[in-house]
PDB file of N, CA and C in Angstrom:
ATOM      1  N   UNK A   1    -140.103  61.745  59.667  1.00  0.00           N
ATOM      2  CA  UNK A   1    -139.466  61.678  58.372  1.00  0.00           C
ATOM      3  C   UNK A   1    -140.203  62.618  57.419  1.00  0.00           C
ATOM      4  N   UNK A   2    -139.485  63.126  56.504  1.00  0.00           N
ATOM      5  CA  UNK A   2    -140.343  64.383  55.680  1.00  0.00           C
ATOM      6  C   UNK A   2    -140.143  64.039  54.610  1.00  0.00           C
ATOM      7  N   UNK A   3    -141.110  63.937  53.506  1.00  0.00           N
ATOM      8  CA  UNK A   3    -141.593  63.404  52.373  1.00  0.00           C
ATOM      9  C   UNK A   3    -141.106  64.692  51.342  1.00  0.00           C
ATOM     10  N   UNK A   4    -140.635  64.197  50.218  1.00  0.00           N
ATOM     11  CA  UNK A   4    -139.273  64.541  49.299  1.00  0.00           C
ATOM     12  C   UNK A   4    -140.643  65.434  48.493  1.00  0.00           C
ATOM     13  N   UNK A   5    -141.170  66.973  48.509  1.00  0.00           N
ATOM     14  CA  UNK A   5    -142.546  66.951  47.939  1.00  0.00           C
ATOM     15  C   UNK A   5    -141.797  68.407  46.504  1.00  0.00           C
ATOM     16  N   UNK A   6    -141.745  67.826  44.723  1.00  0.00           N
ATOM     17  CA  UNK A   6    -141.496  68.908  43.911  1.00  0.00           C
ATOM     18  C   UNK A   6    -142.656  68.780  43.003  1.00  0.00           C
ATOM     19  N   UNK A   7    -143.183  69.628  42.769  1.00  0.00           N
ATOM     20  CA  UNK A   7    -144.184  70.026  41.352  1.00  0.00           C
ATOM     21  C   UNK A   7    -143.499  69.928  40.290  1.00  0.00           C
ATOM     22  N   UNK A   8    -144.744  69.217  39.014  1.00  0.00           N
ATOM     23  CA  UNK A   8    -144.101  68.833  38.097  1.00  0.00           C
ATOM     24  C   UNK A   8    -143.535  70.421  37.302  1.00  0.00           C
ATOM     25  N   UNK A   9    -143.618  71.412  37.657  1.00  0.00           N
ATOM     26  CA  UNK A   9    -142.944  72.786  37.105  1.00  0.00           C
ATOM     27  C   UNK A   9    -141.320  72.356  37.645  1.00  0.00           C
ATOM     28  N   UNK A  10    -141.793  72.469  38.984  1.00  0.00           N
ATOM     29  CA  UNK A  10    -139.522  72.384  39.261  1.00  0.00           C
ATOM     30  C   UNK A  10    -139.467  70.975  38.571  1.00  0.00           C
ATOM     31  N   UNK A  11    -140.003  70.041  38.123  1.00  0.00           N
ATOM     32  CA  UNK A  11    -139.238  68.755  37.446  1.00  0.00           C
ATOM     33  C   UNK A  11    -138.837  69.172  36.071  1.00  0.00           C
ATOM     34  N   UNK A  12    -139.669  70.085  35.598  1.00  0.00           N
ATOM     35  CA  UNK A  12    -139.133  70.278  33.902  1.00  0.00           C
ATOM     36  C   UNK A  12    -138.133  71.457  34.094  1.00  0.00           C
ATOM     37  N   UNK A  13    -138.549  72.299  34.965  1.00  0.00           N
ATOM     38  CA  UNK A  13    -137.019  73.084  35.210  1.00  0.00           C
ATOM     39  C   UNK A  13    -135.310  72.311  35.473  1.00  0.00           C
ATOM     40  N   UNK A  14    -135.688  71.515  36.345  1.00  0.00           N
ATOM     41  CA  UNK A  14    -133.982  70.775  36.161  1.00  0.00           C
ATOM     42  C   UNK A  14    -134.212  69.863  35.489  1.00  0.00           C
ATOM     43  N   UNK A  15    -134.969  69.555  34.654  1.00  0.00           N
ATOM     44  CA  UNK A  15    -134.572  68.482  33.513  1.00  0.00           C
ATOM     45  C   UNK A  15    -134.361  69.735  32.485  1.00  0.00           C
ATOM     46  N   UNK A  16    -134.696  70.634  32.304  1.00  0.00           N
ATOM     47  CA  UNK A  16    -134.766  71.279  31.329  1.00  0.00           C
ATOM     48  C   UNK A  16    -132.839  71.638  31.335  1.00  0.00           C
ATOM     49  N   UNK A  17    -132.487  72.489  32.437  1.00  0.00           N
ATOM     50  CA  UNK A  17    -131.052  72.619  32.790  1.00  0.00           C
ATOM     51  C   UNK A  17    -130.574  71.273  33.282  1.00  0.00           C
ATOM     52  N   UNK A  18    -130.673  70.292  33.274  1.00  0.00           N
ATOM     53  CA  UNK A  18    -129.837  69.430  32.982  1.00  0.00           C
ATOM     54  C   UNK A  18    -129.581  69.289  31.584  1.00  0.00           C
ATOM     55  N   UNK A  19    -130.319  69.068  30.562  1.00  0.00           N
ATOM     56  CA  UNK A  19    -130.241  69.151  29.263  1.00  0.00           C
ATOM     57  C   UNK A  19    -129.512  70.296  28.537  1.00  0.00           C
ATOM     58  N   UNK A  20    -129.431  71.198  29.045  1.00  0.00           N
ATOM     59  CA  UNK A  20    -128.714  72.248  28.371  1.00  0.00           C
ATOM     60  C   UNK A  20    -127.305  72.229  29.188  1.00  0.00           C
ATOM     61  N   UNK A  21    -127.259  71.999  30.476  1.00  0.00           N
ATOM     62  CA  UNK A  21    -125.558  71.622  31.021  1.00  0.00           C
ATOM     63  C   UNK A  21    -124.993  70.362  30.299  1.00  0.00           C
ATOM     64  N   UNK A  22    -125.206  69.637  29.428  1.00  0.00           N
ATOM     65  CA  UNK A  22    -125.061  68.785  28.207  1.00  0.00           C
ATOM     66  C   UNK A  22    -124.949  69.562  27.077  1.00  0.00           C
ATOM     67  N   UNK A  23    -125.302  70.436  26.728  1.00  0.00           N
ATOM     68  CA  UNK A  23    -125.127  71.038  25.636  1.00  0.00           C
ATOM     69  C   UNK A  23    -123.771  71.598  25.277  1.00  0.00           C
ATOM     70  N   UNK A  24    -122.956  71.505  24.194  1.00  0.00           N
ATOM     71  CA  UNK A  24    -121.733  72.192  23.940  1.00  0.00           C
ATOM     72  C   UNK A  24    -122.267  73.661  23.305  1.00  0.00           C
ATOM     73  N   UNK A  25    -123.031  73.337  22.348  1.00  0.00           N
ATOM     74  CA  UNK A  25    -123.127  74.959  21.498  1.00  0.00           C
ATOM     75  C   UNK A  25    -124.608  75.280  21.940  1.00  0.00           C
ATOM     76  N   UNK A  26    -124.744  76.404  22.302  1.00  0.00           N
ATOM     77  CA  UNK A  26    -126.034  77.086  22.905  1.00  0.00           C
ATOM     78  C   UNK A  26    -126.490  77.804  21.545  1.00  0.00           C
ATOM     79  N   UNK A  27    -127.868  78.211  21.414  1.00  0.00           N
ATOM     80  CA  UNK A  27    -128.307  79.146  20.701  1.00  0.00           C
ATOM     81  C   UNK A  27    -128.769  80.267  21.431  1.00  0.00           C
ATOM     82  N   UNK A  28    -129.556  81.489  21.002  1.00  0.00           N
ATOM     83  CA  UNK A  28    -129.675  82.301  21.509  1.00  0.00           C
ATOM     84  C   UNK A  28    -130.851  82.347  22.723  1.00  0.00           C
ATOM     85  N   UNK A  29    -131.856  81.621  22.359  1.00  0.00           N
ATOM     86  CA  UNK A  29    -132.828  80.942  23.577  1.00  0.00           C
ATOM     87  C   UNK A  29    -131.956  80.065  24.319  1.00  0.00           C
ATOM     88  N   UNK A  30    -130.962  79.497  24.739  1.00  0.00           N
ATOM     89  CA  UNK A  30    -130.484  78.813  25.190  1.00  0.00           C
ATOM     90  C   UNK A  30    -129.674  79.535  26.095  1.00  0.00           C
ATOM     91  N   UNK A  31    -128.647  80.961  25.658  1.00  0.00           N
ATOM     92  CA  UNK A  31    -127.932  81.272  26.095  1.00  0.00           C
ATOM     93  C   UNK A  31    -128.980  82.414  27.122  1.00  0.00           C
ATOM     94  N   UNK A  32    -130.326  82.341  26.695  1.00  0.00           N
ATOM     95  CA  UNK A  32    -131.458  83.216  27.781  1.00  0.00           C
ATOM     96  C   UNK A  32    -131.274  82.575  29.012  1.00  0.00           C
ATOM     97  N   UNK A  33    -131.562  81.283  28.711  1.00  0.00           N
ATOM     98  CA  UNK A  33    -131.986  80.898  29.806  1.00  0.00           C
ATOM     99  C   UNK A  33    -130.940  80.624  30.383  1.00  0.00           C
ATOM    100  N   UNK A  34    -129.435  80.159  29.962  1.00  0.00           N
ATOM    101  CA  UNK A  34    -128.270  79.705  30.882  1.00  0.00           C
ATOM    102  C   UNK A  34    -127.996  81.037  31.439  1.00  0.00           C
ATOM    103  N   UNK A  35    -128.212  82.179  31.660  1.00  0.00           N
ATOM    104  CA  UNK A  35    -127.440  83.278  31.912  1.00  0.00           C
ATOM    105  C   UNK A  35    -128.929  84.118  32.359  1.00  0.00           C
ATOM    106  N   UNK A  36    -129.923  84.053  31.979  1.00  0.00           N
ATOM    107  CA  UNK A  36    -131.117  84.816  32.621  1.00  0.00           C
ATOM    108  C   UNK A  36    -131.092  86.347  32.062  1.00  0.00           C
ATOM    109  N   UNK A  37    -130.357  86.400  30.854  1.00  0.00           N
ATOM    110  CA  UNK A  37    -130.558  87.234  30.235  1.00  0.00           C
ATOM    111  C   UNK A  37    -131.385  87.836  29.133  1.00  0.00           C
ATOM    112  N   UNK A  38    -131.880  89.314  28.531  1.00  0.00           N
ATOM    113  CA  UNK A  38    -132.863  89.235  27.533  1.00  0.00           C
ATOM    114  C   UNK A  38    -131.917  88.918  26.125  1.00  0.00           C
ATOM    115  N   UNK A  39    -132.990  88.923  25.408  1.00  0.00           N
ATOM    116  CA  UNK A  39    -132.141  88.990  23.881  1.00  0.00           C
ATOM    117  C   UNK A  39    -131.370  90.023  23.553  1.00  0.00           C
ATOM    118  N   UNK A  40    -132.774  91.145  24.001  1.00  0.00           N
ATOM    119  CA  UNK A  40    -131.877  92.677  23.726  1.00  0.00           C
ATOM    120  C   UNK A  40    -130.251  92.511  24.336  1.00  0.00           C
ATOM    121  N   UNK A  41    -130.248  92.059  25.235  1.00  0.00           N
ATOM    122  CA  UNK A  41    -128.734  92.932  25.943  1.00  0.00           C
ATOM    123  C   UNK A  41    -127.903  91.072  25.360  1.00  0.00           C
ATOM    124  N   UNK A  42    -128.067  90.394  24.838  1.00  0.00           N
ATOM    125  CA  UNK A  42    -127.219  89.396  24.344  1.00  0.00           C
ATOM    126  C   UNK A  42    -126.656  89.871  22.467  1.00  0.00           C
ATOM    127  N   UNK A  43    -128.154  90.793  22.062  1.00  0.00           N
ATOM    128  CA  UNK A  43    -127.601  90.957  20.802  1.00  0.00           C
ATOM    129  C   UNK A  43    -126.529  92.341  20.651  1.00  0.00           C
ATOM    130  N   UNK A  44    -126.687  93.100  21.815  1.00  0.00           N
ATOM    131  CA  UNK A  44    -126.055  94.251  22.928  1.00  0.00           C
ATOM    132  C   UNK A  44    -124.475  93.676  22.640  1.00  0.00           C
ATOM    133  N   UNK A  45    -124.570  92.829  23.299  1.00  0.00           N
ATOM    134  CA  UNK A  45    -122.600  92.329  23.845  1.00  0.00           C
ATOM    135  C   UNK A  45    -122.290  91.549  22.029  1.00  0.00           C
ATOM    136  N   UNK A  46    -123.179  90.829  21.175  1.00  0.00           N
ATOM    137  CA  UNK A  46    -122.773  90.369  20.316  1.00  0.00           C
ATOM    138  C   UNK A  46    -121.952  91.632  19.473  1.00  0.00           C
ATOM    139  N   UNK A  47    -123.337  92.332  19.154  1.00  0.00           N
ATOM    140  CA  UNK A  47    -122.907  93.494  17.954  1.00  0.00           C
ATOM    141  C   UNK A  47    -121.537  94.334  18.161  1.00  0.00           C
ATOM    142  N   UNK A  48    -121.333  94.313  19.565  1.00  0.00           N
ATOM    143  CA  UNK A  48    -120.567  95.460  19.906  1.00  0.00           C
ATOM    144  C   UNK A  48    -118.877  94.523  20.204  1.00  0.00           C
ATOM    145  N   UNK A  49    -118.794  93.448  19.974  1.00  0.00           N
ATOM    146  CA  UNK A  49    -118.136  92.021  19.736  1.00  0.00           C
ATOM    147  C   UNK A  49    -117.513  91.887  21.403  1.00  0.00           C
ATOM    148  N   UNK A  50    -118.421  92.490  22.678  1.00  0.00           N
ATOM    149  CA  UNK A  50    -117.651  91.968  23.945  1.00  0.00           C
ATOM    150  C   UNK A  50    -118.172  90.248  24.044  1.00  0.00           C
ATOM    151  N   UNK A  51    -119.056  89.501  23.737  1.00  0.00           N
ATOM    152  CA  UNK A  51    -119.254  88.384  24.079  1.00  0.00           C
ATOM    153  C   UNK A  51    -118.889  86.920  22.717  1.00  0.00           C
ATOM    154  N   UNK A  52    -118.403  86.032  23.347  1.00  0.00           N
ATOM    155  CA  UNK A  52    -117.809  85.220  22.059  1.00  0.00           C
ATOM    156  C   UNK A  52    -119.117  84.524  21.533  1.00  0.00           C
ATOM    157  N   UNK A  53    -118.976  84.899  20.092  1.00  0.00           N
ATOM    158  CA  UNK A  53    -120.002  83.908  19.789  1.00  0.00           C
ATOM    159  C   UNK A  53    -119.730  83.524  17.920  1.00  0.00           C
ATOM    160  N   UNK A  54    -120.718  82.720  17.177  1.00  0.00           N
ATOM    161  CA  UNK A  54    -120.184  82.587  15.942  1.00  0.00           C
ATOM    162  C   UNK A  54    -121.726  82.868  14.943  1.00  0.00           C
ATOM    163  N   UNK A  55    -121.403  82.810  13.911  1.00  0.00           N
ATOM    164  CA  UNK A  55    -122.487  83.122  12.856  1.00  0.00           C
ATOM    165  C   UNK A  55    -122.505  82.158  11.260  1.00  0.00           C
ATOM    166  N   UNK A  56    -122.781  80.907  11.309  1.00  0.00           N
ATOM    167  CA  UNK A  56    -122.358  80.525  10.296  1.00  0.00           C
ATOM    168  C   UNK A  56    -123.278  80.728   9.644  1.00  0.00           C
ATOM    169  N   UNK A  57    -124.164  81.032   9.991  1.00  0.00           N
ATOM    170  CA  UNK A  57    -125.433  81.656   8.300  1.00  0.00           C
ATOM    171  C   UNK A  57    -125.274  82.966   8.803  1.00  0.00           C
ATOM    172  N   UNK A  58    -126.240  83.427   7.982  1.00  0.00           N
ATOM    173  CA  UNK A  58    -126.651  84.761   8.005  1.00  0.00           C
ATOM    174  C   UNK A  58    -127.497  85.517   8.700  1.00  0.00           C
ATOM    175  N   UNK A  59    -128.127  84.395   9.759  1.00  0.00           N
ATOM    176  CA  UNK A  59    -129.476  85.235  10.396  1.00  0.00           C
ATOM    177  C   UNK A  59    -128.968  84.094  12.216  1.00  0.00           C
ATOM    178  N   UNK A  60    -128.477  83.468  12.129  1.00  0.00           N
ATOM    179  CA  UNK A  60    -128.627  82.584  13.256  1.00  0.00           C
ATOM    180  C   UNK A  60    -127.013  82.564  14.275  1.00  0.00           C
ATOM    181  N   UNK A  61    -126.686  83.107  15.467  1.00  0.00           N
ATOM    182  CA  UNK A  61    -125.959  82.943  16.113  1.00  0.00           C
ATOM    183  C   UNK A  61    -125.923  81.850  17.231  1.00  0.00           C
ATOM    184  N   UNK A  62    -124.703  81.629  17.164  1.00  0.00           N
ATOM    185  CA  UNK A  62    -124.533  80.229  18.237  1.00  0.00           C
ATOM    186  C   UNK A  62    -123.426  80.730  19.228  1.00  0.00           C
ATOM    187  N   UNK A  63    -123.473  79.888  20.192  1.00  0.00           N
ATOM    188  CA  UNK A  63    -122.484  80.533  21.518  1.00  0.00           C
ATOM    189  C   UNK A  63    -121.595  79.330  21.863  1.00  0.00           C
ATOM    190  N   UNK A  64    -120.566  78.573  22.008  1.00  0.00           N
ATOM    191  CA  UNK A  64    -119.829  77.777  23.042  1.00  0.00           C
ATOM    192  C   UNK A  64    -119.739  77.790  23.929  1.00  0.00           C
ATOM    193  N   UNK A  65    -120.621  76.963  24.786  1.00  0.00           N
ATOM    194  CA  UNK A  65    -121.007  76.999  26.070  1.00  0.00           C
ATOM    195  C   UNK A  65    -119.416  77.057  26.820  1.00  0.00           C
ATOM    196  N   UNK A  66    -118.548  76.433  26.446  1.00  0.00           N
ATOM    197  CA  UNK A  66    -117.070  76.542  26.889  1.00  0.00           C
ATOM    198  C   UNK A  66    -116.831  78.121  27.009  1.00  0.00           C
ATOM    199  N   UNK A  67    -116.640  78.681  25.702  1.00  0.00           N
ATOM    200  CA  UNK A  67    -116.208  79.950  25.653  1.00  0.00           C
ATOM    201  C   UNK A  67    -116.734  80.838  26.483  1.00  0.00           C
ATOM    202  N   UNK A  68    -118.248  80.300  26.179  1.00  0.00           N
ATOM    203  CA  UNK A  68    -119.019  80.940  27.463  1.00  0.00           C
ATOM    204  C   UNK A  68    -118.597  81.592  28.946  1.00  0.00           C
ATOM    205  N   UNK A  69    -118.856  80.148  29.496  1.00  0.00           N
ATOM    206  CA  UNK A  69    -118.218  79.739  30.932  1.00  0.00           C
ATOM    207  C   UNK A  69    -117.043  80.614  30.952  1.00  0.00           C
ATOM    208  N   UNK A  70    -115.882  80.574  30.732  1.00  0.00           N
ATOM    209  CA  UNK A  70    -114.597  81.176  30.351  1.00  0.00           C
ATOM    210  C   UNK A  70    -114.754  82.777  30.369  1.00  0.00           C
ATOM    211  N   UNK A  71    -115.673  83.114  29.325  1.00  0.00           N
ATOM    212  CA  UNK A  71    -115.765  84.509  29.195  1.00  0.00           C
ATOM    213  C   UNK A  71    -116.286  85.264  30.424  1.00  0.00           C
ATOM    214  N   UNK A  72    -117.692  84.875  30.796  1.00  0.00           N
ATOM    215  CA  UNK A  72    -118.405  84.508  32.052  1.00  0.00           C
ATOM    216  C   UNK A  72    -117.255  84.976  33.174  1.00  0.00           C
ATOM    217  N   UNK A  73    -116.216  84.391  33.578  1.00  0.00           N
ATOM    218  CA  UNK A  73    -115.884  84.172  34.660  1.00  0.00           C
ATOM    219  C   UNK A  73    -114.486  84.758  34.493  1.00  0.00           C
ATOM    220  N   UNK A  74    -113.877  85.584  33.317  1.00  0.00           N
ATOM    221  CA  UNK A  74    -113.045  86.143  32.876  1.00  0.00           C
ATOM    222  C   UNK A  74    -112.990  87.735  33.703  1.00  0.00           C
ATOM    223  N   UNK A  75    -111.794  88.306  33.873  1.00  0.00           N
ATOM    224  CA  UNK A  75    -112.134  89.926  34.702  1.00  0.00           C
ATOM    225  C   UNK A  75    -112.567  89.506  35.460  1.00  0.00           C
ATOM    226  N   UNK A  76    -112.225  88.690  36.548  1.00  0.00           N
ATOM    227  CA  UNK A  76    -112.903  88.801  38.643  1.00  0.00           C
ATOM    228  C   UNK A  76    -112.315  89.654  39.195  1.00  0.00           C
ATOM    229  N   UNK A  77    -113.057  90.428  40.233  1.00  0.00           N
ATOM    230  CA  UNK A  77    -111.883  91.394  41.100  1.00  0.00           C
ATOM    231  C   UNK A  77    -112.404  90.197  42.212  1.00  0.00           C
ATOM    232  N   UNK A  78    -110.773  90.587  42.528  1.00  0.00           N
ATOM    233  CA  UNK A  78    -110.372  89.905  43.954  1.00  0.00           C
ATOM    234  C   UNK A  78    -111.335  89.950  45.414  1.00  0.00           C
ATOM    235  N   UNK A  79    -111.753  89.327  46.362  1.00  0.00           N
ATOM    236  CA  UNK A  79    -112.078  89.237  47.239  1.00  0.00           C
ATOM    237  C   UNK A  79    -111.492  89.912  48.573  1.00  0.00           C
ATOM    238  N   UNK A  80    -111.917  90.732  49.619  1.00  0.00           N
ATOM    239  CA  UNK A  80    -111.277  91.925  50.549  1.00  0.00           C
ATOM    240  C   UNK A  80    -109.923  90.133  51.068  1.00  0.00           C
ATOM    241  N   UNK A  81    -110.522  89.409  51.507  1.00  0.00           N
ATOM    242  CA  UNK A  81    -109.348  88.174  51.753  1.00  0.00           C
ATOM    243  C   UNK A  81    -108.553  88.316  50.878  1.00  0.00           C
ATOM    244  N   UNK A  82    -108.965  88.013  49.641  1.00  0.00           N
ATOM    245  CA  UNK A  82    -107.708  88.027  48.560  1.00  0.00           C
ATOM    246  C   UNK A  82    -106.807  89.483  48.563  1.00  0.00           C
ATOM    247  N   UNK A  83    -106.848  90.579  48.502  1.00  0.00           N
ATOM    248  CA  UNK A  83    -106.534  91.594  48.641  1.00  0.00           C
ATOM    249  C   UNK A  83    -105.537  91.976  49.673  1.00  0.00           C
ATOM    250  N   UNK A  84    -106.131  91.479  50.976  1.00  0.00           N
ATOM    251  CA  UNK A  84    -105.522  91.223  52.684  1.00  0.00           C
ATOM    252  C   UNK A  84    -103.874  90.388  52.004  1.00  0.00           C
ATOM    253  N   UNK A  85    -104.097  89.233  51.611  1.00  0.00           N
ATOM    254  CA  UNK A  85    -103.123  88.382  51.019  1.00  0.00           C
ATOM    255  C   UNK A  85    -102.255  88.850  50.646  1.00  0.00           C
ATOM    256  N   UNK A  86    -102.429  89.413  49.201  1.00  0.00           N
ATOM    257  CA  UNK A  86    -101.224  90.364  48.365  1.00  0.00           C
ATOM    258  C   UNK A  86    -100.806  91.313  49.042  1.00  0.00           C
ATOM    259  N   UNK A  87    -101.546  92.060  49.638  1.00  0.00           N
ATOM    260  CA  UNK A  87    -100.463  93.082  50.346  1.00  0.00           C
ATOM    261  C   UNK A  87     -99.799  92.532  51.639  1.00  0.00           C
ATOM    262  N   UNK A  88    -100.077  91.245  52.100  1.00  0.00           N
ATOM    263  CA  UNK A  88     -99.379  91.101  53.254  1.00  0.00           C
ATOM    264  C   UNK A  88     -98.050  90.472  52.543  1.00  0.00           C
ATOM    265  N   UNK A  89     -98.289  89.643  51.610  1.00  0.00           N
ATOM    266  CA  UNK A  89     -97.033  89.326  50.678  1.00  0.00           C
ATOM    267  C   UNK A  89     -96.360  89.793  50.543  1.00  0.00           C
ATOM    268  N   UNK A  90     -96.701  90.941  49.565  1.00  0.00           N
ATOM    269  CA  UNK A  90     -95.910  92.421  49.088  1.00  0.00           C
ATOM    270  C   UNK A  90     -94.752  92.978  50.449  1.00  0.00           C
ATOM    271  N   UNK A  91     -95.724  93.248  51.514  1.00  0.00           N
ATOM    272  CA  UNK A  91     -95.263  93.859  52.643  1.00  0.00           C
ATOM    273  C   UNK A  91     -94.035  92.611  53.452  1.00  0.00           C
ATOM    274  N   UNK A  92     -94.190  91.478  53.295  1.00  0.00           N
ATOM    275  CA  UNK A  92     -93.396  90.415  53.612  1.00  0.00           C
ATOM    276  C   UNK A  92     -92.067  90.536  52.912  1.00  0.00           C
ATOM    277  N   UNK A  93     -92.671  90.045  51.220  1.00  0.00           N
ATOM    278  CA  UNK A  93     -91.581  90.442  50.948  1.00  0.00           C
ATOM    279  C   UNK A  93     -90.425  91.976  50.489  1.00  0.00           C
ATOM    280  N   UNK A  94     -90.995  92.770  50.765  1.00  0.00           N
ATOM    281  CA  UNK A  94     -89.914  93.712  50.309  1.00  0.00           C
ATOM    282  C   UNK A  94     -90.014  94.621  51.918  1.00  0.00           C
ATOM    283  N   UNK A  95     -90.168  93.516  52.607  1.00  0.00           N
ATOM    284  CA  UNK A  95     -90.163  94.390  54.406  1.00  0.00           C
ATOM    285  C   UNK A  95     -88.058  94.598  54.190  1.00  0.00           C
ATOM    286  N   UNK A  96     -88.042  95.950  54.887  1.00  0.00           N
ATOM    287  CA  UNK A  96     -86.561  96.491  55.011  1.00  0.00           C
ATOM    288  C   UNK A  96     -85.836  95.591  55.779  1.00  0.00           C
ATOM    289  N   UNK A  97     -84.603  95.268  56.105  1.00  0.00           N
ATOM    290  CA  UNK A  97     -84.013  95.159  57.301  1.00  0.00           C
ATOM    291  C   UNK A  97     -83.518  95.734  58.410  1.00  0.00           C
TER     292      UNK A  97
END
């Protein structure tokens, strides 16, 4: 039988992301760590308005972890399977007689 063995580092790591997968509105340390990104390239996608986010003061941005997710996973290219699919479709349906 093999004994269940984590350091208290990986315990505050998934407590830490458990606590923030609870979170609705991220801040900008928040949205570091959900995404493993720097600040530079988050204030990058803000300024240039590709990533959703809001500003209700003047110095402090917040993110919706919803919008997030969404945005995140928005624009997929298809998979060589998925691809195989549509054209066999395509080719199905508009095959000649």
């Amino acid at each position: 039988m093999s004994k269940l063995s984590i350091t208290a580092e990986e315990l505050k790591l998934i407590f830490k992301d458990s606590l923030l997968a609870q979170k609705r509105v991220f801040n900008l340390k928040d949205l570091m760590t959900y995404t493993g990104w720097s600040d530079k390239n988050i204030y990058r996608l803000t300024s240039l308005n590709l990533i959703p986010f809001t500003k209700p003061t003047r110095g402090s941005l917040f993110f919706d972890r919803l919008k997030i997710e969404e945005w995140l996973l928005s624009n997929s290219s298809p998979s060589n399977q998925e691809v195989d699919s549509l054209v066999n479709n395509h080719l199905f349906k508009n095959k000649k007689a």
